[in-house]
Structure formats: C-alpha cells, structure tokens
C-alpha atoms as a PDB file:
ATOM      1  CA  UNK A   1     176.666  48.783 236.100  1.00  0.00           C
ATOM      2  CA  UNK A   2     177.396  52.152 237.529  1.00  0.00           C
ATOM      3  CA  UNK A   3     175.626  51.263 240.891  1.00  0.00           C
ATOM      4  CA  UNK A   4     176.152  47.602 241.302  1.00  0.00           C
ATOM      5  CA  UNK A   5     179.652  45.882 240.479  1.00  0.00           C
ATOM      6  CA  UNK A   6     178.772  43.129 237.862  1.00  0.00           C
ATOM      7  CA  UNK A   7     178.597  39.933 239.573  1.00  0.00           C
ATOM      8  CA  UNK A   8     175.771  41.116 241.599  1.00  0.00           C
ATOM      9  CA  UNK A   9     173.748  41.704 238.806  1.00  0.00           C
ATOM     10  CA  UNK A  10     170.387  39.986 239.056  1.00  0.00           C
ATOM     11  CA  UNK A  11     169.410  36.829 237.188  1.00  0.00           C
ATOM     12  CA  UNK A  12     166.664  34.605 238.001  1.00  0.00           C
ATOM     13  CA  UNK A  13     165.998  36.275 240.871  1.00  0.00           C
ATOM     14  CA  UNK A  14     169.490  35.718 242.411  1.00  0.00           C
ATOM     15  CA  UNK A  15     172.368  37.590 242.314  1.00  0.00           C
ATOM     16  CA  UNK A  16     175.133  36.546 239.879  1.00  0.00           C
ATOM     17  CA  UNK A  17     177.327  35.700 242.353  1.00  0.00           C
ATOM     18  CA  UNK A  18     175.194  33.329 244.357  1.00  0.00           C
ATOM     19  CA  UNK A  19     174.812  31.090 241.146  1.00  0.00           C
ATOM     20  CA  UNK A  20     178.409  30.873 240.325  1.00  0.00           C
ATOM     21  CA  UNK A  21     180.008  29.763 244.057  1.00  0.00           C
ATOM     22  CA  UNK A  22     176.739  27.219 244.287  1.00  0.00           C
ATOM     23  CA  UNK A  23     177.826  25.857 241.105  1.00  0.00           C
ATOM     24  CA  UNK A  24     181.580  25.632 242.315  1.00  0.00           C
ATOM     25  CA  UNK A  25     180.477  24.324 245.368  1.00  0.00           C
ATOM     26  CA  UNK A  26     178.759  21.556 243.528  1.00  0.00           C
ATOM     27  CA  UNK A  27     181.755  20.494 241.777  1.00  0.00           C
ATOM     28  CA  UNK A  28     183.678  20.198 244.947  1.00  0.00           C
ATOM     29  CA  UNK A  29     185.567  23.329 245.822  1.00  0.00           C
ATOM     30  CA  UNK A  30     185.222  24.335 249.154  1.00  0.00           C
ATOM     31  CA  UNK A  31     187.326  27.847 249.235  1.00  0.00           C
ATOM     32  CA  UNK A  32     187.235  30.767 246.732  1.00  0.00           C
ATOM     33  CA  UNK A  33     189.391  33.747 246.608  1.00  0.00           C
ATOM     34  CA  UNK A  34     187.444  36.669 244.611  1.00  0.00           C
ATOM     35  CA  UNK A  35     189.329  39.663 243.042  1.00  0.00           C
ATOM     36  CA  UNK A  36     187.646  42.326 243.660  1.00  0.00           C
ATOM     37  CA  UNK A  37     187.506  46.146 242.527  1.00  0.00           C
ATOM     38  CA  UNK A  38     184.696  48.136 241.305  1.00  0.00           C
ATOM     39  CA  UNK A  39     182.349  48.749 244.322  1.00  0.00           C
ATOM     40  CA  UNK A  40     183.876  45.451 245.763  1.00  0.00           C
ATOM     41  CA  UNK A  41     182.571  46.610 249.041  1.00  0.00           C
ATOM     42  CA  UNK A  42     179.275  45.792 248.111  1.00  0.00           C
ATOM     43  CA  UNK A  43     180.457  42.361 246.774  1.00  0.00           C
ATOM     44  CA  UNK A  44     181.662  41.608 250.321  1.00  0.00           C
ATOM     45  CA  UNK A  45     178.920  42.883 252.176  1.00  0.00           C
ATOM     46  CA  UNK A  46     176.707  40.600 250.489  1.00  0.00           C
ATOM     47  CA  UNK A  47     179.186  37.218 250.149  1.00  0.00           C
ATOM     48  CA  UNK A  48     181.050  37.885 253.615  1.00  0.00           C
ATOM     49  CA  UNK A  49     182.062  34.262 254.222  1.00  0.00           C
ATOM     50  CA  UNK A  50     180.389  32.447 251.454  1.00  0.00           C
ATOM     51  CA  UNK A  51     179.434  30.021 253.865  1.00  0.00           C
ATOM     52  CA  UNK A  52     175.738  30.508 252.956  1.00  0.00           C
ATOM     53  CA  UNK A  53     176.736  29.689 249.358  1.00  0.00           C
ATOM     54  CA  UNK A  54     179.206  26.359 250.655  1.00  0.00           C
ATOM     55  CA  UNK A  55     182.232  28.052 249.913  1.00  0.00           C
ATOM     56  CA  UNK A  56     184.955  29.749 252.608  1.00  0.00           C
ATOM     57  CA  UNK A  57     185.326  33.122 250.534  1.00  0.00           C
ATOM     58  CA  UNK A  58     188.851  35.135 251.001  1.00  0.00           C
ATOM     59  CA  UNK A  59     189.394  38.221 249.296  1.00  0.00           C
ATOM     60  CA  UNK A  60     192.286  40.439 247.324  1.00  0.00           C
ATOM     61  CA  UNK A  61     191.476  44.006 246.312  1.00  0.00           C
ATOM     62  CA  UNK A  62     192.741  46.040 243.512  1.00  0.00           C
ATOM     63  CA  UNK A  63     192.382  48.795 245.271  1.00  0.00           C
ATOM     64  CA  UNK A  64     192.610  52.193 243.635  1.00  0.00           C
ATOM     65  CA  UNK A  65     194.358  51.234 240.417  1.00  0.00           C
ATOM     66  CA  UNK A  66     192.655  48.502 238.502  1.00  0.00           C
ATOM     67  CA  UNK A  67     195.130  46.186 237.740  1.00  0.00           C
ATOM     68  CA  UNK A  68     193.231  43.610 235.098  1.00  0.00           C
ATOM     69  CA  UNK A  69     193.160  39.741 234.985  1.00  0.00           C
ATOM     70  CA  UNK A  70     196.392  39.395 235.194  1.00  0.00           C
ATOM     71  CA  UNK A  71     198.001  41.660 237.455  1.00  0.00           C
ATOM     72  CA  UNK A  72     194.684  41.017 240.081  1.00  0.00           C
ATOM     73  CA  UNK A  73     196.235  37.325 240.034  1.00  0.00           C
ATOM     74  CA  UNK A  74     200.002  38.332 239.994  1.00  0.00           C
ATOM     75  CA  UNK A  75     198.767  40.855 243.391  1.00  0.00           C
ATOM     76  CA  UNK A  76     197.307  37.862 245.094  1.00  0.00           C
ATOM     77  CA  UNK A  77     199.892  35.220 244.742  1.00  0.00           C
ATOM     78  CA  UNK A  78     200.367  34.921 248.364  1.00  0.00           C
ATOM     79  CA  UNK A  79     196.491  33.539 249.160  1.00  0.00           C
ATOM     80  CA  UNK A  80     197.245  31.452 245.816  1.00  0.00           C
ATOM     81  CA  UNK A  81     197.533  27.529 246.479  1.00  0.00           C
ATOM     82  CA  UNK A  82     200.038  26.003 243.997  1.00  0.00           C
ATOM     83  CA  UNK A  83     197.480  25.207 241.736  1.00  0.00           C
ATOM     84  CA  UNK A  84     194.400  26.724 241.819  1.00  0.00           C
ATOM     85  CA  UNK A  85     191.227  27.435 239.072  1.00  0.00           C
ATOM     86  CA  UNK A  86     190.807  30.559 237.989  1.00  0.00           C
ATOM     87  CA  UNK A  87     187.411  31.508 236.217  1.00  0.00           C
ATOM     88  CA  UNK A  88     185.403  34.747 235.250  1.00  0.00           C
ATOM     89  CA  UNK A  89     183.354  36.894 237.406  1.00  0.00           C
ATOM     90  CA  UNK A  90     180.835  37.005 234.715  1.00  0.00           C
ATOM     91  CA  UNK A  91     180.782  33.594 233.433  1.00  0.00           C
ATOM     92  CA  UNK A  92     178.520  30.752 234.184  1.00  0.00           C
ATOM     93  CA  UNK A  93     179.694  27.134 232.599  1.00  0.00           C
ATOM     94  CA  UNK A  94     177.867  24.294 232.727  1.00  0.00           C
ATOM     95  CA  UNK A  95     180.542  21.828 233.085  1.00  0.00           C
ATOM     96  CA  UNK A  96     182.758  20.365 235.724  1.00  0.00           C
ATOM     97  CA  UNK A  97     185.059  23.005 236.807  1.00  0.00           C
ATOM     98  CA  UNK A  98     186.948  20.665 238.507  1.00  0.00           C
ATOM     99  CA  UNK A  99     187.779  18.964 235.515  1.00  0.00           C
ATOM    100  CA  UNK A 100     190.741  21.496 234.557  1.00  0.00           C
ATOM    101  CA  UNK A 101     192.544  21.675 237.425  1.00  0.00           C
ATOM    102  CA  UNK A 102     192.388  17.795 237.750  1.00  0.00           C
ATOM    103  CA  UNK A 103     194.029  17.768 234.361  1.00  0.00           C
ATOM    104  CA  UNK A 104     196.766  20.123 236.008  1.00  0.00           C
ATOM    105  CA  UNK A 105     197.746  17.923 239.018  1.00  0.00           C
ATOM    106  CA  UNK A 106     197.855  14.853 236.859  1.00  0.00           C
ATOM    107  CA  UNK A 107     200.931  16.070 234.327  1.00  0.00           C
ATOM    108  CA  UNK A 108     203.836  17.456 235.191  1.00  0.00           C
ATOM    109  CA  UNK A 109     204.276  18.437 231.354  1.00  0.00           C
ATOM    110  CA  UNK A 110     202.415  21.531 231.920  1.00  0.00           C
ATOM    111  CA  UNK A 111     202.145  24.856 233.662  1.00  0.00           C
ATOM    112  CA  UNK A 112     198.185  25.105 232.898  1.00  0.00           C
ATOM    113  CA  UNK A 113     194.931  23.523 231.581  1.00  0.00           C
ATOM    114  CA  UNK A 114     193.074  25.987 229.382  1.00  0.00           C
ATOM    115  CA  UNK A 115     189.049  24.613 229.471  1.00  0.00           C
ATOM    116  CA  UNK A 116     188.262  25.207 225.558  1.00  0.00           C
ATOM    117  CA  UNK A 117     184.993  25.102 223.646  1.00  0.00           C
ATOM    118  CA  UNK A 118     185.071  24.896 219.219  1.00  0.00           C
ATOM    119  CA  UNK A 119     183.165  27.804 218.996  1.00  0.00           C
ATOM    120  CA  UNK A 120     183.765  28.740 215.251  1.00  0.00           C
ATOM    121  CA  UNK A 121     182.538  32.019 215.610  1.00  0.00           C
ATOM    122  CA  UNK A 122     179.826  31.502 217.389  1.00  0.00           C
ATOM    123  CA  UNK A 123     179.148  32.820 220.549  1.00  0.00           C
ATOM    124  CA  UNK A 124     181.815  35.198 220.354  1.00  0.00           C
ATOM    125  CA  UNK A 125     185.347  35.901 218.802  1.00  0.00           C
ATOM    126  CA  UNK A 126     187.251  32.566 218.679  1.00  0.00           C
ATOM    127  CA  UNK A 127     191.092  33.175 220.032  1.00  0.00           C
ATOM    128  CA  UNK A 128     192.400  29.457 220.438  1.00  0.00           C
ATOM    129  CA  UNK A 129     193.796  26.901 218.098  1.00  0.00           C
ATOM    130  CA  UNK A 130     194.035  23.568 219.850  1.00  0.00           C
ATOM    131  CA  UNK A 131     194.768  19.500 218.630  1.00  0.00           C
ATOM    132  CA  UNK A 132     192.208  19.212 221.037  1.00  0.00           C
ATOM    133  CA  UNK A 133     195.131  17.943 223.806  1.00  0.00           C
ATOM    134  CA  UNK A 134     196.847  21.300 223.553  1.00  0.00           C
ATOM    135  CA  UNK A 135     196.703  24.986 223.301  1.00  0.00           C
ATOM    136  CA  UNK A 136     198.396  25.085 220.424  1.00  0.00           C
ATOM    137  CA  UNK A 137     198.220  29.293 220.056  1.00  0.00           C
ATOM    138  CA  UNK A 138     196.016  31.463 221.945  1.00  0.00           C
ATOM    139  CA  UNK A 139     195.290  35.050 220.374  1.00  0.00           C
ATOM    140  CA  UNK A 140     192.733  37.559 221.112  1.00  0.00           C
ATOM    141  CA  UNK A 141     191.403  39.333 218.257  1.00  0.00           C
ATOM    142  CA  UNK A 142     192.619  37.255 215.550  1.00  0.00           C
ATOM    143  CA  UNK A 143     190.607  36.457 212.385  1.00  0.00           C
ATOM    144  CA  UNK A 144     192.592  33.476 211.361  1.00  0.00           C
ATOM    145  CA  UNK A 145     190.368  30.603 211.270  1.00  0.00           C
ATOM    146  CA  UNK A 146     192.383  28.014 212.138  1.00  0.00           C
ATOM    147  CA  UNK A 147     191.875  29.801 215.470  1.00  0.00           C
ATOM    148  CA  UNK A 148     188.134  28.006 216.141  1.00  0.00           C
ATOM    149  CA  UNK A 149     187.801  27.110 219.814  1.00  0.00           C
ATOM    150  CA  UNK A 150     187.708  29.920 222.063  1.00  0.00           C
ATOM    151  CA  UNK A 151     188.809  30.391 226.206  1.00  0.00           C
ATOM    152  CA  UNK A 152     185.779  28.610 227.639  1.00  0.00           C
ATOM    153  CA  UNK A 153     186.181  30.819 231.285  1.00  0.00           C
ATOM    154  CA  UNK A 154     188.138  28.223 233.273  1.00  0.00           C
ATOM    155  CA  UNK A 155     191.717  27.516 233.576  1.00  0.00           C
ATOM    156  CA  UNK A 156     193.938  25.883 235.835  1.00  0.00           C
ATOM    157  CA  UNK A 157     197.009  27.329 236.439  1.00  0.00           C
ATOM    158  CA  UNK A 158     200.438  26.687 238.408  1.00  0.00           C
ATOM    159  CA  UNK A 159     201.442  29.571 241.224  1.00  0.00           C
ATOM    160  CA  UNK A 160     204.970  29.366 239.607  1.00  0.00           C
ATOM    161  CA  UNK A 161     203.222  30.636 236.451  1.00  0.00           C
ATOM    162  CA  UNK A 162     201.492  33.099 237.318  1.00  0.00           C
ATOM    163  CA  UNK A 163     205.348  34.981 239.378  1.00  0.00           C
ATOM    164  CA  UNK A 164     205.958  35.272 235.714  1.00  0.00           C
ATOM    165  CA  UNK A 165     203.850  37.962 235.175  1.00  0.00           C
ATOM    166  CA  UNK A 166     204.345  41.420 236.100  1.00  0.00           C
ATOM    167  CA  UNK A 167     203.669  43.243 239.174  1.00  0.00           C
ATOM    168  CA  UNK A 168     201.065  46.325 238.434  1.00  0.00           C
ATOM    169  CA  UNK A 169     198.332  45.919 235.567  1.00  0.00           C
ATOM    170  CA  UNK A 170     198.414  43.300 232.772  1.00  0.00           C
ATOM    171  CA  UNK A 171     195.869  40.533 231.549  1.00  0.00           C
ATOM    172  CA  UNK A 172     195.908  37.023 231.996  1.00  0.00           C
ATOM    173  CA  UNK A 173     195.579  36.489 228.517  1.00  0.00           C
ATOM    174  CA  UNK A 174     199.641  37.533 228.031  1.00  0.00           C
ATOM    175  CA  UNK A 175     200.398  34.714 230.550  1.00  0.00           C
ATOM    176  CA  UNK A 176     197.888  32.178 228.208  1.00  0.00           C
ATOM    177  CA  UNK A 177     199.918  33.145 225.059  1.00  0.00           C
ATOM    178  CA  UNK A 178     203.067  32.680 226.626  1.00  0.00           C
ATOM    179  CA  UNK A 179     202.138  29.258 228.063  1.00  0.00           C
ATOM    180  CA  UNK A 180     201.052  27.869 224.566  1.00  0.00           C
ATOM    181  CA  UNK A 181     204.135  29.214 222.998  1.00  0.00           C
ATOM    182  CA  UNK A 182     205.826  27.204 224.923  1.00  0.00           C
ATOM    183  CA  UNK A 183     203.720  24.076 224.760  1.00  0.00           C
ATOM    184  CA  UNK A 184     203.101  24.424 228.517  1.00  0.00           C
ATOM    185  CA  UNK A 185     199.089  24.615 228.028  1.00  0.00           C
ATOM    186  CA  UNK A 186     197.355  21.958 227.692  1.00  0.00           C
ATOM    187  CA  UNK A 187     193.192  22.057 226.481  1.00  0.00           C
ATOM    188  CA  UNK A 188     190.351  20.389 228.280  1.00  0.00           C
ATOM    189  CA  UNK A 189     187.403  20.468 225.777  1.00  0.00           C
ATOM    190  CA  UNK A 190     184.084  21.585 227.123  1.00  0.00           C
ATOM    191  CA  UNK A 191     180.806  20.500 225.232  1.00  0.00           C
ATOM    192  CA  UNK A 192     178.283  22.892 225.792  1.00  0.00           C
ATOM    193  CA  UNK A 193     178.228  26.705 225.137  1.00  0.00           C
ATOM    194  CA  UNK A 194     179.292  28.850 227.644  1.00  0.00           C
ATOM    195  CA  UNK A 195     176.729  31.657 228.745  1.00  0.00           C
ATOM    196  CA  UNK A 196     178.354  35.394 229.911  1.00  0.00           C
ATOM    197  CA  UNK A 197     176.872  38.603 231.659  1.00  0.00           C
ATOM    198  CA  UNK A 198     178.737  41.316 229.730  1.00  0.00           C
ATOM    199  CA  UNK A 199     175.657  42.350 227.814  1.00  0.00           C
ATOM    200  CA  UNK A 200     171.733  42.988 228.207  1.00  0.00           C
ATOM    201  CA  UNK A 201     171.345  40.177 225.913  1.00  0.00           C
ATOM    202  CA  UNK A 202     173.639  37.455 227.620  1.00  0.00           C
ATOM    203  CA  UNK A 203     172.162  37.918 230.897  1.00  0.00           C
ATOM    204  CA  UNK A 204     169.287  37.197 229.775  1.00  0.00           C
ATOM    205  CA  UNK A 205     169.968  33.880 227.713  1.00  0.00           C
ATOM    206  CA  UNK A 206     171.544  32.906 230.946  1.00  0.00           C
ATOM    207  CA  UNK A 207     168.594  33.413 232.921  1.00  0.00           C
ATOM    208  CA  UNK A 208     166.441  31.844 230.490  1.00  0.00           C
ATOM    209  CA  UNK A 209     168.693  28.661 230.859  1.00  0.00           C
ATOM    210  CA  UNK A 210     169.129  28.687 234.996  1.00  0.00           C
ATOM    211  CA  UNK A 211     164.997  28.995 235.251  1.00  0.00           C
ATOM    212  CA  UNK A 212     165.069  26.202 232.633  1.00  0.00           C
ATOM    213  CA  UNK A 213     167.618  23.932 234.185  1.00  0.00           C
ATOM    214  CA  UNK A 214     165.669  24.767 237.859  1.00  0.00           C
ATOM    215  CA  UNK A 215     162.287  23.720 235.900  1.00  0.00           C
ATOM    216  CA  UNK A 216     164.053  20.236 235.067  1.00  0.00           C
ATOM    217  CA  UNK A 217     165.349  19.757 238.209  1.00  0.00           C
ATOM    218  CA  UNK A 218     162.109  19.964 240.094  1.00  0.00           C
END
C-alpha cells in the first residue's frame, strides 16, 4: 500500500475503515481514537469526525518515527479513558467488541481482557495458551502447541497498564506477555474466525464474507 495507508483499502466497495467504525458503532461505542501514521493524512481527510460512520473520531499521530502498537498507545495515554478497547486497523471480527471491555470493568482481578479464538494453526500462527478464563502465556512466534488459541484483534486494557510501557517504539504484544505473566489477563473466547487485510488473499475472504453477510441481511 505505497499510495493508500491500509485501512483505506477497498473491500466491497467500501473502504476498510468505514466497515470497521460501523461495526463498532453497532456494538455500542460511540467515540474512537485512531493511531495513525503512514499517509494518516489521507485517513483523516476521509474519516474527519466519524460522525458519518456513528462514531466521534479523535486522533494521535506517530508522526515521523513509527513508534508500533505499543508505543502508538503508550504516546496517546492522555486521550485514553481508563479503560478503553483497543483493536487492529486491519482486522474485522464478527463478534461483540464490547464484550471484552465489559469483562474488564466487571473484575478488579485484572489489568486486561485478551478476546481469544482456538485457532490451532489455522488461520495463522497461534501465540496464546489460555484455561479458557485466562491468558495463561502469550508468545509470538512460538511452535509449542500447547500454545492453540491465538490474539483474536480485541483487547481491553486498563490506562494504568498501558504507563507501564515505554515511551518511544515498542509493541503491544510486550505489554500482553507481561500481563499474563502475571495472571493479570484474563481471555474472552470468540467463536468465529477472525478475517485480516494484511494480504491479497485475506482481503478478499473478507470481502467475500461482508457481500455475503449484506446478501443475508437484505
């Protein structure tokens, strides 16, 4: 995408973008902040307010030094509520996305709610190992196969957790091992697959399913 940052990517005729804040919008969320970096301008001259898509859209900027998952979270604390959802720009999920961060503000045993899917392989490399109540060890790039649910694309996460982190670049997935070290990370189990727009191929299986679920709808 050397013209167009990801999110804007076209798929079912839509923009990316336009599908995912609809669908958070459905589930009840009525503000979204979006990190933004790679031509973000473009991203904001086509959101602006989100109030076409039903969301009030703020915004934090990497700026010139990309500073990854994490670090884009750990820059943006400030506009951060003390709990919040944090999901993917390139991830649809068909599930409730509320359903994490519900999890979150109903125990005070945890500093997040990791949304988790037994993947076994699957759809791509699975990184958690979970009782199904809690991230019991989250590791990217492990072959271990006691490790068979993988990150789903949605977690809910405390403010407090998230000062841990770093100032400058890091990923979010340090702050996810570090929470289920602890036992601070509990799962929320999602039942269907998860669909992605980091390849040719997944953006089109996701179109295939938005111009199906449309179909069904009408």
């Amino acid at each position: 995408t050397l013209t167009v940052p990801k999110i804007l990517l076209e798929v079912a005729g839509r923009p990316f973008v336009d599908w995912q804040l609809e669908k958070l919008a459905q589930c009840g969320f009525d503000r979204v902040l979006l990190c933004i970096a790679h031509l973000g301008e473009q991203v904001r001259a086509h959101v602006g307010d989100g109030a076409h898509l039903g969301v009030s859209v703020d915004y934090a900027d990497d700026g010139d030094a990309l500073l990854g998952t994490g670090g884009a979270l750990r820059a943006a604390a400030a506009k951060l509520d003390d709990a919040f959802l944090v999901t993917y720009g390139d991830s649809f999920l068909p599930f409730d996305y509320r359903a994490p961060l519900d999890a979150l503000r109903a125990h005070d045993d945890c500093d997040g709610v990791m949304s988790v899917f037994k993947n076994d392989g699957l759809w791509d490399a699975s990184n958690v190992r979970t009782d199904g109540e809690w991230v019991l060890a989250y590791e990217k790039g492990t072959r271990d196969p006691a490790f068979d649910h993988i990150d789903y694309g949605a977690i809910a996460l405390r403010r407090a957790a998230v000062l841990e982190l770093p100032a400058g670049r890091c990923g979010l997935d340090e702050l996810q091992s570090r929470l289920a070290a602890r036992r601070r990370l509990r799962a929320c189990l999602a039942r269907e697959r998860f669909y992605e727009i980091g390849s040719p191929e997944g953006l089109a299986t996701l179109e295939r399913f938005l111009l199906g679920s449309r179909g069904s709808a009408s």
